[in-house]
Protein backbone atom coordinates (compact mmCIF):
# COMPACT_ATOMS: atom_id res chain seq x y z
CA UNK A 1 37.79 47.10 -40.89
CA UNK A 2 38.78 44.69 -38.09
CA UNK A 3 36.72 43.77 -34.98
CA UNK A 4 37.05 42.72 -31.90
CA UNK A 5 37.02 39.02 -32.70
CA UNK A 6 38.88 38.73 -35.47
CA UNK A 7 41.93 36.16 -34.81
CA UNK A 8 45.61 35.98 -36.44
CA UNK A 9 45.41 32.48 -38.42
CA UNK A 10 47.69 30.86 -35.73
CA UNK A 11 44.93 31.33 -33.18
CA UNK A 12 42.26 30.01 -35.39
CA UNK A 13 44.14 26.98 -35.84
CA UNK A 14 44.40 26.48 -32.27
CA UNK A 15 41.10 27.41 -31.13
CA UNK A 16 40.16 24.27 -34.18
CA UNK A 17 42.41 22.35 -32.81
CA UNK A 18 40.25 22.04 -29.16
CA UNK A 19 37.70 21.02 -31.06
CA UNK A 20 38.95 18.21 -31.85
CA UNK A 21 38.96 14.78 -29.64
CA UNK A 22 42.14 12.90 -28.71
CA UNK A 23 40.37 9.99 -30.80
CA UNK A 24 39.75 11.83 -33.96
CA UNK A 25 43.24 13.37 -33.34
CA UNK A 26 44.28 9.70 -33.45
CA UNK A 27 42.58 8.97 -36.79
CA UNK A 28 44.45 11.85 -38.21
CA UNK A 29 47.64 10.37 -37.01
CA UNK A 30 46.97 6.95 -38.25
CA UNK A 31 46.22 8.17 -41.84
CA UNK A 32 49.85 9.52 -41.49
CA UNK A 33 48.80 13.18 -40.22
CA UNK A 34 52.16 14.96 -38.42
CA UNK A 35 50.41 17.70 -37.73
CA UNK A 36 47.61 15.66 -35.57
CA UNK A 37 50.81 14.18 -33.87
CA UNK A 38 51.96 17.76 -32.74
CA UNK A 39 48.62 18.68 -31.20
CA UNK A 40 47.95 15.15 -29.84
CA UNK A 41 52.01 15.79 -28.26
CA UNK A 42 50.87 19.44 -27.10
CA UNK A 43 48.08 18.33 -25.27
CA UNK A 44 49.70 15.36 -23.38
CA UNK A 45 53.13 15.81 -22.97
CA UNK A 46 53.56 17.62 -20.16
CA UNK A 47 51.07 14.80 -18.47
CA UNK A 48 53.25 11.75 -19.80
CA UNK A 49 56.65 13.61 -18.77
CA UNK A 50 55.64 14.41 -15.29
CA UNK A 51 54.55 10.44 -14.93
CA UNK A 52 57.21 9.40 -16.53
CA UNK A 53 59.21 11.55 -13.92
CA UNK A 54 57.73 10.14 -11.12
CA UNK A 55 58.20 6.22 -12.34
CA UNK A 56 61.68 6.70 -13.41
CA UNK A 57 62.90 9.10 -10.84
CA UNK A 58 64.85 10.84 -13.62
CA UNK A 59 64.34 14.06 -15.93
CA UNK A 60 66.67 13.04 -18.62
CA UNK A 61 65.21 9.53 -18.56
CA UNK A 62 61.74 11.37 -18.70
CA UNK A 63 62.27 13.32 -21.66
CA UNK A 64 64.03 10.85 -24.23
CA UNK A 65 61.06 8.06 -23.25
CA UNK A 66 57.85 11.02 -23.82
CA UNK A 67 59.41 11.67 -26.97
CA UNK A 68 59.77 7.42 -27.46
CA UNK A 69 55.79 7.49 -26.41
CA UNK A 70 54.84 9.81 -29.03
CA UNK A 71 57.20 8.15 -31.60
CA UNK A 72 55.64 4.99 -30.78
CA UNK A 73 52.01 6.40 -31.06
CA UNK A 74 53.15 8.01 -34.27
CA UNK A 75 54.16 4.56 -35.43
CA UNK A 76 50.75 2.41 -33.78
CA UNK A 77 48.08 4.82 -34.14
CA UNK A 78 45.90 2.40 -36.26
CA UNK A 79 46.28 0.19 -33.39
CA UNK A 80 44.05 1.68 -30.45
CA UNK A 81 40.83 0.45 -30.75
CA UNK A 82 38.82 2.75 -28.78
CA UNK A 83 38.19 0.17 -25.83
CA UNK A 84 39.65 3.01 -23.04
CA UNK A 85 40.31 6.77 -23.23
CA UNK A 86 43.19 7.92 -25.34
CA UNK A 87 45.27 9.51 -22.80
CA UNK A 88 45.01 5.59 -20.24
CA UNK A 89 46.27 4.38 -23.24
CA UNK A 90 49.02 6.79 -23.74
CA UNK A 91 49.94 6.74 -20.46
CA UNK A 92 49.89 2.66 -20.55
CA UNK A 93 52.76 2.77 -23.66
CA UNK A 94 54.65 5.25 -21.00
CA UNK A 95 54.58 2.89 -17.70
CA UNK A 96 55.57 -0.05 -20.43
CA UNK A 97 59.01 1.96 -21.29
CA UNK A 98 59.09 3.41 -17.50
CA UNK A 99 59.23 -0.76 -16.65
CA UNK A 100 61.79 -1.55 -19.48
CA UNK A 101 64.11 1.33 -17.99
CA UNK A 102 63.61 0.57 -14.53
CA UNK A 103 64.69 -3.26 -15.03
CA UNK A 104 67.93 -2.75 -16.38
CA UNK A 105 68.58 -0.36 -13.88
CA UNK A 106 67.71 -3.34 -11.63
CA UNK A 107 65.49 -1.10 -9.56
CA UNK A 108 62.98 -2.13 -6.66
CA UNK A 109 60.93 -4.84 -7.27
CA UNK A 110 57.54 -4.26 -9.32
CA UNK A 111 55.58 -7.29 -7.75
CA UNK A 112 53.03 -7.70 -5.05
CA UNK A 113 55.34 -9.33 -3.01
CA UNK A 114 56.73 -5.55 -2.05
CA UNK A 115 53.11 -4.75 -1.53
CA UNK A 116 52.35 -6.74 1.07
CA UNK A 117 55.54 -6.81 2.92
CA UNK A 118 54.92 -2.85 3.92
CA UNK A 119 54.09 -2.70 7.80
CA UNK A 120 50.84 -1.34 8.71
CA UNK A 121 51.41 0.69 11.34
CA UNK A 122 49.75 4.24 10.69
CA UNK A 123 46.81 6.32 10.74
CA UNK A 124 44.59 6.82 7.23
CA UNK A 125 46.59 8.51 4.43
CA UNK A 126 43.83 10.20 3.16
CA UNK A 127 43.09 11.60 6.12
CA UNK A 128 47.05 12.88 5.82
CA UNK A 129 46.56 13.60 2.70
CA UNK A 130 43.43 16.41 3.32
CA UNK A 131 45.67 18.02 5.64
CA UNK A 132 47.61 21.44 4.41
CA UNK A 133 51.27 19.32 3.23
CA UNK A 134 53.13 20.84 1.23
CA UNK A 135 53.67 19.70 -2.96
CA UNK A 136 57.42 19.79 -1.68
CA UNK A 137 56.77 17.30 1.14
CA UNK A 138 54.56 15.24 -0.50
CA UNK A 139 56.72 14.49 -3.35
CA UNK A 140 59.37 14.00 -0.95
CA UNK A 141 57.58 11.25 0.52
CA UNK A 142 56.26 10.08 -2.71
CA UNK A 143 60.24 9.34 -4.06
CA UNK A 144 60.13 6.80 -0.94
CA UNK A 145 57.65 4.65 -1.80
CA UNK A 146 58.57 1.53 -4.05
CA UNK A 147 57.47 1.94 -7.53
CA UNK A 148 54.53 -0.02 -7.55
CA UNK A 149 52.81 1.93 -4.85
CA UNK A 150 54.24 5.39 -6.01
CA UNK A 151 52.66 4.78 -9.85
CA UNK A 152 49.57 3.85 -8.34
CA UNK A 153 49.35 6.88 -6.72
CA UNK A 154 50.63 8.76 -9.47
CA UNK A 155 47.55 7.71 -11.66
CA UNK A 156 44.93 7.50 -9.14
CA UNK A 157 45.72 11.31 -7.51
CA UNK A 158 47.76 12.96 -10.36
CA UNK A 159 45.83 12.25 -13.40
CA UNK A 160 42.61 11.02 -12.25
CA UNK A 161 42.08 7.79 -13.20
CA UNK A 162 39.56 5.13 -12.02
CA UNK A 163 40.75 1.50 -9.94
CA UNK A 164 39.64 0.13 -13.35
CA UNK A 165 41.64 2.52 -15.80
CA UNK A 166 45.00 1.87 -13.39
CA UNK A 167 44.33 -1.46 -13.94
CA UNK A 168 44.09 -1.51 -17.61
CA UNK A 169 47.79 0.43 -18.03
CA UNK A 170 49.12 -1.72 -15.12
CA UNK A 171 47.91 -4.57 -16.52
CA UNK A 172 46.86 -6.36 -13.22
CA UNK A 173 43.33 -7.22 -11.95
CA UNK A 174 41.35 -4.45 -9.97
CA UNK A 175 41.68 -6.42 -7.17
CA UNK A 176 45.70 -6.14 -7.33
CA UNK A 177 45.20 -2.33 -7.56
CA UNK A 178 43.13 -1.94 -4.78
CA UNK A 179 45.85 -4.01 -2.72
CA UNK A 180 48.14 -1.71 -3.93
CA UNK A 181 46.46 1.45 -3.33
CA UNK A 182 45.90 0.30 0.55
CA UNK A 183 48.90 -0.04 1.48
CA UNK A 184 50.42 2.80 -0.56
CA UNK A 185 48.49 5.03 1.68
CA UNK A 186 49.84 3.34 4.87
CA UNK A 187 52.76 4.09 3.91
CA UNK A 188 52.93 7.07 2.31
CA UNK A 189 50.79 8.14 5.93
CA UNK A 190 53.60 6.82 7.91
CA UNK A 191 55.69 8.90 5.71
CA UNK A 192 54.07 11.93 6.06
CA UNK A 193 53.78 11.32 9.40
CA UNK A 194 57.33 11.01 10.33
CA UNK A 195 57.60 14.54 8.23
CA UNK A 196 55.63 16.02 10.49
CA UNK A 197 57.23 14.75 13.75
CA UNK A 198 61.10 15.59 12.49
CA UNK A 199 59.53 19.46 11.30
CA UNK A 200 58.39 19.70 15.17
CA UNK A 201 61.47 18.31 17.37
């Protein structure tokens, strides 16, 4: 006799697999587990694609370096050491191949030098940004920032993290970030802005 809660084996195995944390998931893959790999990949991948997306500014680039992430987490499990989350460090290996990519497409600039050179000449973005824009817009806008600003704002607003966690996967001091994150909003305001004022003429 079957009741109500009994589960096909498939389900089981899922509903154990949310049990488990992304770091024990990471032991497992360290002592050579493939099957910790898939669920660590399940969980994540959709996260590291769509900021992989953003940096790169291409799908196809997107997909072949998520699957390089996970190949290279596969290959350097035993190597995180538990000093940050699992998925800032993920997401650190991505921006690393993002960068690699990016340079010998001999893209825009990633320095601070770009940073500062943005005119500030516009009204609070996150006063823009609490307004009703749409995704469409916004990632519109977001395209036209450089790539320094527009994976600053990636991690910050699309995945969450802290000034210090954007730090750590940028690899510059909180201080930088901040920078960073200022003007980003100017100009992704300004942006958003000129939106607005094209939509009404």
């Amino acid at each position: 006799m079957q009741t109500g809660l009994s589960q096909r084996p498939g389900e089981v195995a899922s509903a154990v697999a949310h049990l488990e944390t992304d770091e024990q998931l990471l032991g497992q893959i360290a002592a050579g587990d493939r099957h910790a790999l898939e669920l660590l990949y399940r969980r994540h991948h959709v996260r590291v694609y769509r900021f992989l997306v953003r940096l790169t500014d291409n799908a196809a680039s997107a997909e072949d370096l998520t699957s390089d992430v996970f190949l290279e987490i596969w290959k350097d499990a035993e190597r995180f050491q538990g000093r940050s989350r699992v998925s800032t460090w993920m997401l650190g290996i991505a921006r690393h191949k993002a960068i690699s990519v990016l340079r010998r497409r001999r893209a825009e600039p990633l320095d601070d030098a770009t940073a500062e050179s943005i005119a500030d000449n516009s009204a609070s973005a996150e006063a823009m940004l609490q307004e009703q824009e749409t995704v469409t817009v916004l990632r519109q806008c977001l395209t036209q920032l450089s790539a320094a600003h527009r994976e600053i704002v990636d991690l910050v607003y699309y995945h969450g993290k802290s000034i210090a966690e954007v730090a750590e996967i940028v690899g510059v001091p909180e201080a930088t970030v901040k920078t960073r994150m200022f003007y980003a909003r100017k100009r992704l305001a300004a942006l958003l802005a000129a939106h607005r004022f094209d939509a009404a003429a």
